[in-house]
Each structure stands twice: as C-alpha cells, then as structure tokens.
N, C-alpha and C. Protein backbone atom coordinates (compact mmCIF):
# COMPACT_ATOMS: atom_id res chain seq x y z
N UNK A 1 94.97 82.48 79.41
CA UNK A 1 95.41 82.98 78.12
C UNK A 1 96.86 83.46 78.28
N UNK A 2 97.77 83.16 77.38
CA UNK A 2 99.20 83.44 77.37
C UNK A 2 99.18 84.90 76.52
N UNK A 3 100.14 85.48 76.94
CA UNK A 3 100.65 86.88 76.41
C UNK A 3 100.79 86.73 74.48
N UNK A 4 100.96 85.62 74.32
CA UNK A 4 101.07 85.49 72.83
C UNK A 4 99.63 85.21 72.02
N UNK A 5 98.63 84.85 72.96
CA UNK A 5 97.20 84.94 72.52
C UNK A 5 96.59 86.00 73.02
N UNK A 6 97.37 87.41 73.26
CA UNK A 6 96.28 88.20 73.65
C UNK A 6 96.05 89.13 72.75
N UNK A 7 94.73 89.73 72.43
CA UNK A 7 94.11 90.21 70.94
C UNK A 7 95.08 91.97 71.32
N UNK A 8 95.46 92.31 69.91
CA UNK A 8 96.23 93.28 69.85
C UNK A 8 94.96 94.35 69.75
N UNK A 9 95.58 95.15 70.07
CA UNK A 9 95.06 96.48 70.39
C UNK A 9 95.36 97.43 69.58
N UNK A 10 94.05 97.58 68.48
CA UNK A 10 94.47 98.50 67.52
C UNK A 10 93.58 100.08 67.68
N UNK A 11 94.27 100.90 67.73
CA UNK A 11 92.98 102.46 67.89
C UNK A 11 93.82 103.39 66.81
N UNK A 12 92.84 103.96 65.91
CA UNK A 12 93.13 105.05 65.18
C UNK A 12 92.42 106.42 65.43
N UNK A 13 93.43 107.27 65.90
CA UNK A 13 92.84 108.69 66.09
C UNK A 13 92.84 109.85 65.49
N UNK A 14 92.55 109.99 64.48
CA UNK A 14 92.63 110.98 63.38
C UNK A 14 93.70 110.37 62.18
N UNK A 15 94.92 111.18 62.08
CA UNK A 15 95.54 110.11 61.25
C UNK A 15 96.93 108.92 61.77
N UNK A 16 96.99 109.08 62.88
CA UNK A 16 97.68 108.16 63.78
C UNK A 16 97.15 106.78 64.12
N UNK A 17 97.80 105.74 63.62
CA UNK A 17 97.45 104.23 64.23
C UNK A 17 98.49 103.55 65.19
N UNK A 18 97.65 103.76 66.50
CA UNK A 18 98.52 102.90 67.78
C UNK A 18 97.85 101.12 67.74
N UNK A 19 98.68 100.63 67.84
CA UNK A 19 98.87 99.06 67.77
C UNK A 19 99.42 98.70 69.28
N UNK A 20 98.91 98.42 70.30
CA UNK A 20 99.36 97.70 71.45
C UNK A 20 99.16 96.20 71.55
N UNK A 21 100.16 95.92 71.92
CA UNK A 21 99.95 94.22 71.88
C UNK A 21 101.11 93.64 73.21
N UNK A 22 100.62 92.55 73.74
CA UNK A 22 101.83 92.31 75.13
C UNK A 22 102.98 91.92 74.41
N UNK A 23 104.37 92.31 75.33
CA UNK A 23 105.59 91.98 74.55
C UNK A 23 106.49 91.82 76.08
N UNK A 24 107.52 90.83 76.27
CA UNK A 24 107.94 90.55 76.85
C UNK A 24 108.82 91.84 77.33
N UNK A 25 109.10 91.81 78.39
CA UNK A 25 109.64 93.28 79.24
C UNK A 25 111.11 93.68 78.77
N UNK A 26 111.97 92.29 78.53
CA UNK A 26 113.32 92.35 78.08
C UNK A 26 113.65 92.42 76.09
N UNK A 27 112.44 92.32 75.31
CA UNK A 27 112.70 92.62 73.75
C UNK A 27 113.83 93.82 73.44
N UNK A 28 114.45 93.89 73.09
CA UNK A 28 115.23 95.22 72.06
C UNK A 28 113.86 96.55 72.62
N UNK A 29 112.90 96.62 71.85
CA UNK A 29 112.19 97.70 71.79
C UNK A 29 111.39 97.88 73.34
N UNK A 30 110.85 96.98 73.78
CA UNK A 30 110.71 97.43 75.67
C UNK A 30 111.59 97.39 76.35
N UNK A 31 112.85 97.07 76.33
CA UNK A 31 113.59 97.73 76.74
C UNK A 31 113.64 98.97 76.87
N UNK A 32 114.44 99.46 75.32
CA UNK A 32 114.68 100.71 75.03
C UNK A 32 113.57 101.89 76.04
N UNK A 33 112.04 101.71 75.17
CA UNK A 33 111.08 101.92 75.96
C UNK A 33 111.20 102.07 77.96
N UNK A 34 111.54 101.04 78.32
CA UNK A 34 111.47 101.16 80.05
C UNK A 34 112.80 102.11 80.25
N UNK A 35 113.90 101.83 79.61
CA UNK A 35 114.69 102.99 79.51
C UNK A 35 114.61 104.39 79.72
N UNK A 36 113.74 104.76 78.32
CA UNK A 36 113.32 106.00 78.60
C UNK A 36 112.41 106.52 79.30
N UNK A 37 111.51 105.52 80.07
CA UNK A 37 110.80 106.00 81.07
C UNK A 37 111.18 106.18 82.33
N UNK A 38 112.44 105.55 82.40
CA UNK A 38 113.08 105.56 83.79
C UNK A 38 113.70 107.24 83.57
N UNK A 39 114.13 107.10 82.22
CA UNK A 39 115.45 108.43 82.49
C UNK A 39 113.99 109.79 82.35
N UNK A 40 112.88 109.44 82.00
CA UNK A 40 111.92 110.60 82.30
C UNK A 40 111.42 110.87 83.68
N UNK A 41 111.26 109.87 84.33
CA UNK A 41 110.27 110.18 85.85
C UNK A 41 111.82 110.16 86.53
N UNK A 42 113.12 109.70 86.72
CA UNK A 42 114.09 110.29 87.24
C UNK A 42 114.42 111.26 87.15
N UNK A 43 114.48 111.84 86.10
CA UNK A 43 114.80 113.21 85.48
C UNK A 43 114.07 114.39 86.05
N UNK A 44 112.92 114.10 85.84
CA UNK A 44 112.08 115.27 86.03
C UNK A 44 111.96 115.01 87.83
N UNK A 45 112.08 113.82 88.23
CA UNK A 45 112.09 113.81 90.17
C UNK A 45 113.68 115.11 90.87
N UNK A 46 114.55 114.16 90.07
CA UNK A 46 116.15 115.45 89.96
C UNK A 46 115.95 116.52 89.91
N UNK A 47 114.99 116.46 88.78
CA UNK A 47 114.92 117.71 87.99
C UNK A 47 116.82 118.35 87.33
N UNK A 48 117.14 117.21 86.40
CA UNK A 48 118.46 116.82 85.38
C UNK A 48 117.98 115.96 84.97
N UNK A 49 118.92 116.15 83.55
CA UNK A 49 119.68 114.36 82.79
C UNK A 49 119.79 113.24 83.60
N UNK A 50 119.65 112.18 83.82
CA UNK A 50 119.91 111.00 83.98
C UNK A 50 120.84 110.50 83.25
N UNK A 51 121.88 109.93 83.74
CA UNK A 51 123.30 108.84 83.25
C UNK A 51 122.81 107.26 82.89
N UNK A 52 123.22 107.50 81.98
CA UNK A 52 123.39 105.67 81.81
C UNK A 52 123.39 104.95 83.35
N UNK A 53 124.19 105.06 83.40
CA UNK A 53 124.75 104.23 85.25
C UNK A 53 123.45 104.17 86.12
N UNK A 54 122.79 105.41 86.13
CA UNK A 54 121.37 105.54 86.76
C UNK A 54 120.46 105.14 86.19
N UNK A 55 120.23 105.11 85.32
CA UNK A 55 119.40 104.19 84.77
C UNK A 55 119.47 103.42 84.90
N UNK A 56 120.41 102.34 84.41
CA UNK A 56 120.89 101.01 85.02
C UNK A 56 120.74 100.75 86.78
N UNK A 57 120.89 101.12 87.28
CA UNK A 57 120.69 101.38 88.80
C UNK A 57 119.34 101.64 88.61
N UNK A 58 118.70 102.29 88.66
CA UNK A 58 117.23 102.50 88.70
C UNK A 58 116.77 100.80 88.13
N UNK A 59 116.46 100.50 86.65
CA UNK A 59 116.47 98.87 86.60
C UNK A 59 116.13 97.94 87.84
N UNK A 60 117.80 98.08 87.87
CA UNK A 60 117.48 97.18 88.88
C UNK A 60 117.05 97.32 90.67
N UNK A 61 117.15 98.28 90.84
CA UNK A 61 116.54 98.56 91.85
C UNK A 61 115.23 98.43 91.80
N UNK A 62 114.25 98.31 90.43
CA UNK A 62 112.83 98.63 90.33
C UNK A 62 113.06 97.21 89.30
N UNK A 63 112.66 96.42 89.67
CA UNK A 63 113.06 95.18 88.60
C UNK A 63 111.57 94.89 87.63
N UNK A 64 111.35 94.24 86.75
CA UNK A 64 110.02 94.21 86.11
C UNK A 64 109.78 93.01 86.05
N UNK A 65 110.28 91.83 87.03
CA UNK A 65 109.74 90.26 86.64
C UNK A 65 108.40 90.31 86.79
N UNK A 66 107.83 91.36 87.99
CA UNK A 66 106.63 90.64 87.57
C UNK A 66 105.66 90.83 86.85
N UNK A 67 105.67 91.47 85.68
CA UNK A 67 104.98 91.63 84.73
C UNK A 67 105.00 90.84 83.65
N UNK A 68 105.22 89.39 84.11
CA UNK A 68 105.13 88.13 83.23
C UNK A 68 103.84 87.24 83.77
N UNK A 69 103.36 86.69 82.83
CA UNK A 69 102.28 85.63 82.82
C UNK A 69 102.98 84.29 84.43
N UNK A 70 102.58 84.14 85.26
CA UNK A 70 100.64 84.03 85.08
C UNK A 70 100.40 85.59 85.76
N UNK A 71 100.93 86.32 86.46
CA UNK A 71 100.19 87.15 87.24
C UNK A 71 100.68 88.51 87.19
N UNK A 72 101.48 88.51 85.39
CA UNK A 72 101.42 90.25 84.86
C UNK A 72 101.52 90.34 83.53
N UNK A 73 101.80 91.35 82.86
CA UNK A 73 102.05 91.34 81.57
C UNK A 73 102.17 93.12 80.94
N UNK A 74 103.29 92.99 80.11
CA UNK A 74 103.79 93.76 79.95
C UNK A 74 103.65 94.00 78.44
N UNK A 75 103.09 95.40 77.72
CA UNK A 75 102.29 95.84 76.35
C UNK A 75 103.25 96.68 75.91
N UNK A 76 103.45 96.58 74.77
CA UNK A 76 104.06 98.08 73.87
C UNK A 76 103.18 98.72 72.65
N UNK A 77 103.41 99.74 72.64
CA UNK A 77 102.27 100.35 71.94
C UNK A 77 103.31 101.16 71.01
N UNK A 78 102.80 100.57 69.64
CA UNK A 78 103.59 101.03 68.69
C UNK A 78 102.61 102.52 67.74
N UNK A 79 103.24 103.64 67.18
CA UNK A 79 102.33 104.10 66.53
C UNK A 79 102.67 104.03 65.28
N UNK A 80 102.00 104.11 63.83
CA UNK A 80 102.32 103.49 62.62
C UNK A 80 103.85 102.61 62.32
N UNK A 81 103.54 101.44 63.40
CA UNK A 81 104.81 100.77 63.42
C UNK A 81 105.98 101.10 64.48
N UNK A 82 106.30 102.57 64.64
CA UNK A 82 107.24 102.70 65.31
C UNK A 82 107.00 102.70 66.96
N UNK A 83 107.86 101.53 68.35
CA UNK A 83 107.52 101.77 69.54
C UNK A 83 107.55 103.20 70.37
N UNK A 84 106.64 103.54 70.98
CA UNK A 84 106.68 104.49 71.42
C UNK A 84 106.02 104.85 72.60
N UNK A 85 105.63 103.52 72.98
CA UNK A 85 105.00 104.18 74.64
C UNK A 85 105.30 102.37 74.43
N UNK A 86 104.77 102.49 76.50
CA UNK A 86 104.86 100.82 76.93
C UNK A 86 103.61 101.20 78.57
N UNK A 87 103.64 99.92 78.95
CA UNK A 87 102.92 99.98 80.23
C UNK A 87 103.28 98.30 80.32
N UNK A 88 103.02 98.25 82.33
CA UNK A 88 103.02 97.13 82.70
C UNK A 88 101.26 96.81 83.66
N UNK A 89 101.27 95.71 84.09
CA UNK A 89 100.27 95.80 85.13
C UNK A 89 100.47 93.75 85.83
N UNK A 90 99.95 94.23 86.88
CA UNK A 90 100.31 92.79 88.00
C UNK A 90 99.47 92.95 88.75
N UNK A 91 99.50 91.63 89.29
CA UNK A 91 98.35 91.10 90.40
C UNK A 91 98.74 91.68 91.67
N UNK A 92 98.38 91.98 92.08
CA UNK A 92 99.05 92.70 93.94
C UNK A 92 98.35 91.81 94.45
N UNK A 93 97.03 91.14 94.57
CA UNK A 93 96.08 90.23 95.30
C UNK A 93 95.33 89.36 94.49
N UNK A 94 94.48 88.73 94.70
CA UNK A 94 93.43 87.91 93.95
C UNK A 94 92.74 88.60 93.26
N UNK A 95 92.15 90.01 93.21
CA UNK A 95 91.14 90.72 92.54
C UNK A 95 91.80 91.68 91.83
N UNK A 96 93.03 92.69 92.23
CA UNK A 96 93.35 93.88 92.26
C UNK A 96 95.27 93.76 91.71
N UNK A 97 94.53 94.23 90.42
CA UNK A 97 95.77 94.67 89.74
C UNK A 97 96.51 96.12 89.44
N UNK A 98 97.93 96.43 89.27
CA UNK A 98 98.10 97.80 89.32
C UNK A 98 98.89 98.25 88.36
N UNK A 99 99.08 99.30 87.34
CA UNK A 99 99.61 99.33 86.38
C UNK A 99 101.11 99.87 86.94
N UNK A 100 101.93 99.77 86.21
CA UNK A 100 103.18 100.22 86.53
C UNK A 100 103.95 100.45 84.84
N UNK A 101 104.80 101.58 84.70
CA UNK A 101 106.05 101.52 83.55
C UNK A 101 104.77 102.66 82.33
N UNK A 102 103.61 103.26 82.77
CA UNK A 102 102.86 103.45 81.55
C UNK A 102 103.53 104.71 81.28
N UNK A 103 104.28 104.53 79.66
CA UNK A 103 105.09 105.83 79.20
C UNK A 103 104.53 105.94 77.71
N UNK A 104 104.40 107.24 77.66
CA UNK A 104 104.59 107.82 75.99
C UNK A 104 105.23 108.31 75.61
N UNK A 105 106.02 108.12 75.00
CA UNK A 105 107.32 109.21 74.26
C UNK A 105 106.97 110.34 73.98
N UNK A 106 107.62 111.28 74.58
CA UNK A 106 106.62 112.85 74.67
C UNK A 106 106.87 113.25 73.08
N UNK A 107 107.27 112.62 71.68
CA UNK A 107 106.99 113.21 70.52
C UNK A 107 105.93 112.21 69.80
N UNK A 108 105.14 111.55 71.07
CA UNK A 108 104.23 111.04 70.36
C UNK A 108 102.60 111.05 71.60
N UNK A 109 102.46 112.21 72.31
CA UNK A 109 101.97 112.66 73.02
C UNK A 109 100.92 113.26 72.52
N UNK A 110 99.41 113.11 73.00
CA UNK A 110 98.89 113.98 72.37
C UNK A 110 98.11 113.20 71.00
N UNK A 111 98.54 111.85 70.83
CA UNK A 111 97.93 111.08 69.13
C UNK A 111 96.91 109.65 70.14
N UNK A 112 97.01 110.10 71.53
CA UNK A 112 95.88 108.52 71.51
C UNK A 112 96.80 107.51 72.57
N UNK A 113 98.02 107.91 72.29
CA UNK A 113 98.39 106.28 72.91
C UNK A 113 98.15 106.04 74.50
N UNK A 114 98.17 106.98 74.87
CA UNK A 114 97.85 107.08 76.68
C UNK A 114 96.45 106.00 76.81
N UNK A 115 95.71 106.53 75.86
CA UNK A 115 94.08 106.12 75.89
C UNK A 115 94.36 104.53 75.36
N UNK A 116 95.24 103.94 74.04
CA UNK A 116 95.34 102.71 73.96
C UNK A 116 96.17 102.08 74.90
N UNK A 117 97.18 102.20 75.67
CA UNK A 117 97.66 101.49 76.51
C UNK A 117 96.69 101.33 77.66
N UNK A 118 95.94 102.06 78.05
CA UNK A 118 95.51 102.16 79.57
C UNK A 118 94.23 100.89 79.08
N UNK A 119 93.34 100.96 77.66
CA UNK A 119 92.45 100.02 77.05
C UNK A 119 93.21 98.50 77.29
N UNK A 120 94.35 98.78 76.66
CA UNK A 120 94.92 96.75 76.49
C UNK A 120 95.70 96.81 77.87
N UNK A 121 95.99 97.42 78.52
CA UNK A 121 96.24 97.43 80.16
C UNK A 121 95.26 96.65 81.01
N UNK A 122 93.92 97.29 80.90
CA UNK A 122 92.67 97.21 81.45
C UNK A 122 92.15 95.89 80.74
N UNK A 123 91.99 95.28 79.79
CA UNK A 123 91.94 94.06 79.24
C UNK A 123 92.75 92.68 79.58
N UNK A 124 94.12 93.20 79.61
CA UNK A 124 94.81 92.37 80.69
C UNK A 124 94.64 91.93 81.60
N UNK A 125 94.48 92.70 82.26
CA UNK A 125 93.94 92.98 84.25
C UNK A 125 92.55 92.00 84.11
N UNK A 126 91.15 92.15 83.08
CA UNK A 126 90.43 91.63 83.30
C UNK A 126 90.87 90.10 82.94
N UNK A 127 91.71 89.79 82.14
CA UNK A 127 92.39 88.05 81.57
C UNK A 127 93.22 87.97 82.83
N UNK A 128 93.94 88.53 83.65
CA UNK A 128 94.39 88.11 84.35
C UNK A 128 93.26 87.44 85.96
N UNK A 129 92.20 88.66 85.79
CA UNK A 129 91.05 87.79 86.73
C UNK A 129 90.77 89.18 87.84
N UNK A 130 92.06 90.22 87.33
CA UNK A 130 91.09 91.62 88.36
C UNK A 130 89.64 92.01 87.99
N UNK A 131 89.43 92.52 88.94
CA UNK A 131 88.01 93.09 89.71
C UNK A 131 88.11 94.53 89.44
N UNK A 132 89.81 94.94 89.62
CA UNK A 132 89.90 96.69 89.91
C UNK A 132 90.97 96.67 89.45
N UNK A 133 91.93 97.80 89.00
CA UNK A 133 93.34 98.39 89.05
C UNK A 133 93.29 99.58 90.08
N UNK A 134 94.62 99.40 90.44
CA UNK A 134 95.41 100.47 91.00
C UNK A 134 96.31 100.88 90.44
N UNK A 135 96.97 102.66 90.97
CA UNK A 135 98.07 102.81 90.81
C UNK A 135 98.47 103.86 91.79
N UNK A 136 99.64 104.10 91.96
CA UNK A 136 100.16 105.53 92.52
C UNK A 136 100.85 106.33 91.62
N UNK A 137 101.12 107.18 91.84
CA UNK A 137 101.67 108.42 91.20
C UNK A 137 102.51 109.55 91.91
N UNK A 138 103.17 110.18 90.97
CA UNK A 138 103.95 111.32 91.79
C UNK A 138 103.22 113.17 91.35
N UNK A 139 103.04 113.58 92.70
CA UNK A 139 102.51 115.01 91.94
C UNK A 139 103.22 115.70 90.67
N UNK A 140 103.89 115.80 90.36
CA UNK A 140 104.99 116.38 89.30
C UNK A 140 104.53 115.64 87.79
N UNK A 141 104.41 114.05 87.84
CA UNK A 141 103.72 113.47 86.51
C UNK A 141 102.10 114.14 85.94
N UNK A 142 101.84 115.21 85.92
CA UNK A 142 100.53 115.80 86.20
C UNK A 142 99.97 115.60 84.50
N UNK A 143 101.12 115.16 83.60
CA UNK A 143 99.85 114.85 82.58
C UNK A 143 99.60 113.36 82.94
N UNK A 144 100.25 112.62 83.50
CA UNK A 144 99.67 110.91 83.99
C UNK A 144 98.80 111.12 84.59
N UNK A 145 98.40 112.02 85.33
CA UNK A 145 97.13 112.27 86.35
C UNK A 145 96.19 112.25 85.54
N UNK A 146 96.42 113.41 84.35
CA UNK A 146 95.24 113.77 83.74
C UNK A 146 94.80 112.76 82.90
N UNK A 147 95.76 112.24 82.88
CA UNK A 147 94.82 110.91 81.30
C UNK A 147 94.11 109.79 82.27
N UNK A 148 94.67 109.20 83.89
CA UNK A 148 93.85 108.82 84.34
C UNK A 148 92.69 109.00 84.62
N UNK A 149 92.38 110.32 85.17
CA UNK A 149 91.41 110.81 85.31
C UNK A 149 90.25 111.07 84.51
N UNK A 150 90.65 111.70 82.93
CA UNK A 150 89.63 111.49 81.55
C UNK A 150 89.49 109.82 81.45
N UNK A 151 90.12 108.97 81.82
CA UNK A 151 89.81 107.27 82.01
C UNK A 151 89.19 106.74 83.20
N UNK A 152 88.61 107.64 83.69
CA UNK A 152 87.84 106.65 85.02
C UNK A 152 88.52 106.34 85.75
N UNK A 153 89.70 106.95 86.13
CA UNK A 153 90.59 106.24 87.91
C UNK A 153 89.95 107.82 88.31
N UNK A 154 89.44 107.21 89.80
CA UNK A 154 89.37 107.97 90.82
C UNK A 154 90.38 107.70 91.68
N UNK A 155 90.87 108.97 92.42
CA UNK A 155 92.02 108.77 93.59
C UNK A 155 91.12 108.42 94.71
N UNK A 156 91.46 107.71 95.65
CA UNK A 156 91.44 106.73 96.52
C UNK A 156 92.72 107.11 97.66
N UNK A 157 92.32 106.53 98.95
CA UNK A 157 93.24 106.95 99.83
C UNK A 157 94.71 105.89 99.83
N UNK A 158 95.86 106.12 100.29
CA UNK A 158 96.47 105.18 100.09
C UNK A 158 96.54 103.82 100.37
N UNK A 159 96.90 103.06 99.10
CA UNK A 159 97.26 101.95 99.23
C UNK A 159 98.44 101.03 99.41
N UNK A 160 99.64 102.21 99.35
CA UNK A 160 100.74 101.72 99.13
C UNK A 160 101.93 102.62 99.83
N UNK A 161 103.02 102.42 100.31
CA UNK A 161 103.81 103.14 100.61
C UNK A 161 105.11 103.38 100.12
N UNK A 162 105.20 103.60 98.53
CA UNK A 162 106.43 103.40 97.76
C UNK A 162 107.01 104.67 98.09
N UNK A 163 108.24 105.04 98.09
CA UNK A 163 108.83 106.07 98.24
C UNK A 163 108.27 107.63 97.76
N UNK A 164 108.10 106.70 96.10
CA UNK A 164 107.62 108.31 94.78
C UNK A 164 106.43 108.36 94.71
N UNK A 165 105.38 107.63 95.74
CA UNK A 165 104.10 107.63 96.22
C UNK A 165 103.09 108.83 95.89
N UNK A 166 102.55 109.79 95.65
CA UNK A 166 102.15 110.46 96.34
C UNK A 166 100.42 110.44 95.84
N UNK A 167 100.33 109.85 95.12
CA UNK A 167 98.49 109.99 94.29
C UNK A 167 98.35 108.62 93.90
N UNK A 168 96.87 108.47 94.48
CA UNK A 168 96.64 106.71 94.24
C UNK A 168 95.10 106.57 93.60
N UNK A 169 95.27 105.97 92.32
CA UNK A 169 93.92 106.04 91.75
C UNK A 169 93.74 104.36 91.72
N UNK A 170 92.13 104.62 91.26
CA UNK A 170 91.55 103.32 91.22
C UNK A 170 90.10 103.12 90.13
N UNK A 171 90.02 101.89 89.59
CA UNK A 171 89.22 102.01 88.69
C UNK A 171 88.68 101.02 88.56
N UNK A 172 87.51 100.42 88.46
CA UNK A 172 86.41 99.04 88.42
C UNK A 172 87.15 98.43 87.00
N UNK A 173 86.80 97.33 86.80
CA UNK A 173 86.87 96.54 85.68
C UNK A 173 85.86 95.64 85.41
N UNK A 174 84.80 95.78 86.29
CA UNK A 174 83.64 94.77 85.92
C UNK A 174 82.40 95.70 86.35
C-alpha cells in the first residue's frame, strides 16, 4: 500500500477533530512541523532558543529519507484543519519498526493528538509488515514518556545507542 492509499485517521475528542493522514516529509506544512520539533527537543536539551542555522544543522545532521515508502512513512496530524503535530516511523529490521519526529504543538496539547498520531503511526508499522515498534527517548521529554506509556509501550532495555538515548520503549502490534 502506497502512502497515498493509506486510510486517514480521523479522532474526535470532545470538541476537537484531529485528522492524521501520511504526507510526504518535505510538504510546506511537515516541514514547518519537523522544524518546530527540532527547535523544541534542541531547545529544551540547551535548555535556550534555537537559531535558524541550528535547526538547519540539526536537519541535516538527522536527515528524514527514511520515512518514505517502501520501508517508512511519515503522518501529519491536522486539528480542525490546522497542522499541528507530525510523527515518523521506519523499518530498522524485517519485523520491528520505530517511531521517530512524534511532535504536538504545545498549543494544541492536551486535545487527543498524541493518542491519534501514535494510532495512524501504529497502523503504518502494521502496512509496513512490523510485528513491534520501538523507540528511544530523552529523560527531560517526560510528557512523551507519559503518552507512551497510557499507549502500551513498555520500556525495554536498550536497543540503540543514539547520543539523546536515554529511555527505550516497545510495543506489540499483533
């Protein structure tokens, strides 16, 4: 199944409607989106602002090809229309996929979208042919912890040795 046949992801949570659907990593609006997720988990790692320049540097230092079909794919989650969170996820192996880029715009925190991205995330992963997701994490992201955790990732010992490493969850898909 191609990223352009995959069923959109609609959840309404009181009076908020999040719409996730896959969207190519480089659009105007995931952009913007991976943008501000970079200048958030940099920011708060600094603990400062983030520069343009760093951001850009960050980019590409952390590149997102592979969150293209056949073996990733990359969602934006709009809420009544407007983008406001994104997530990625990829094959690391034959079974085991891992999410990467999952952001909410902290003025739209709190309405659901954590819970719809991580749903059409996890739907992905199973079209793509995982068994499981992974991810890591940094202690400091402690509301990303928590929405994993109300979602069924259990932490797991490590799997990975990325620099901003420090918490590694995991979660069945079948």
């Amino acid at each position: 199944m191609t990223s352009d046949e995959t069923i959109t992801t609609t959840t309404t949570t009181g009076t908020a409607t999040w719409q996730v659907a896959a969207e190519a990593f480089t659009t105007p609006d995931a952009t913007l989106l991976r943008r501000a997720y970079y200048a958030e988990v940099a920011g708060r790692y600094w603990k400062r602002s983030v520069t343009e320049a760093e951001i850009d540097q960050g980019l590409l230092d952390f590149p997102d090809e592979e969150l293209t079909e056949p073996t990733g794919r990359f969602v934006v989650g709009r809420l009544d229309g407007a983008p406001l969170a994104c997530g990625g996820i990829r094959l690391i192996d034959r079974v085991t996929a891992e999410l990467t880029r999952v952001y909410v715009d902290p003025r739209a925190r709190g309405t659901g979208g954590g819970a719809a991205l991580l749903r059409a995330l996890e739907e992905a992963g199973r079209e793509l042919g995982a068994e499981r997701v992974r991810l890591d994490t940094r202690s400091d992201l402690v509301e990303a912890r928590a929405l994993y955790a109300r979602h069924g990732y259990v932490e797991i010992p490590a799997y990975s040795t990325g620099p901003y490493a420090e918490h590694w969850f995991e979660k069945r898909l079948v």
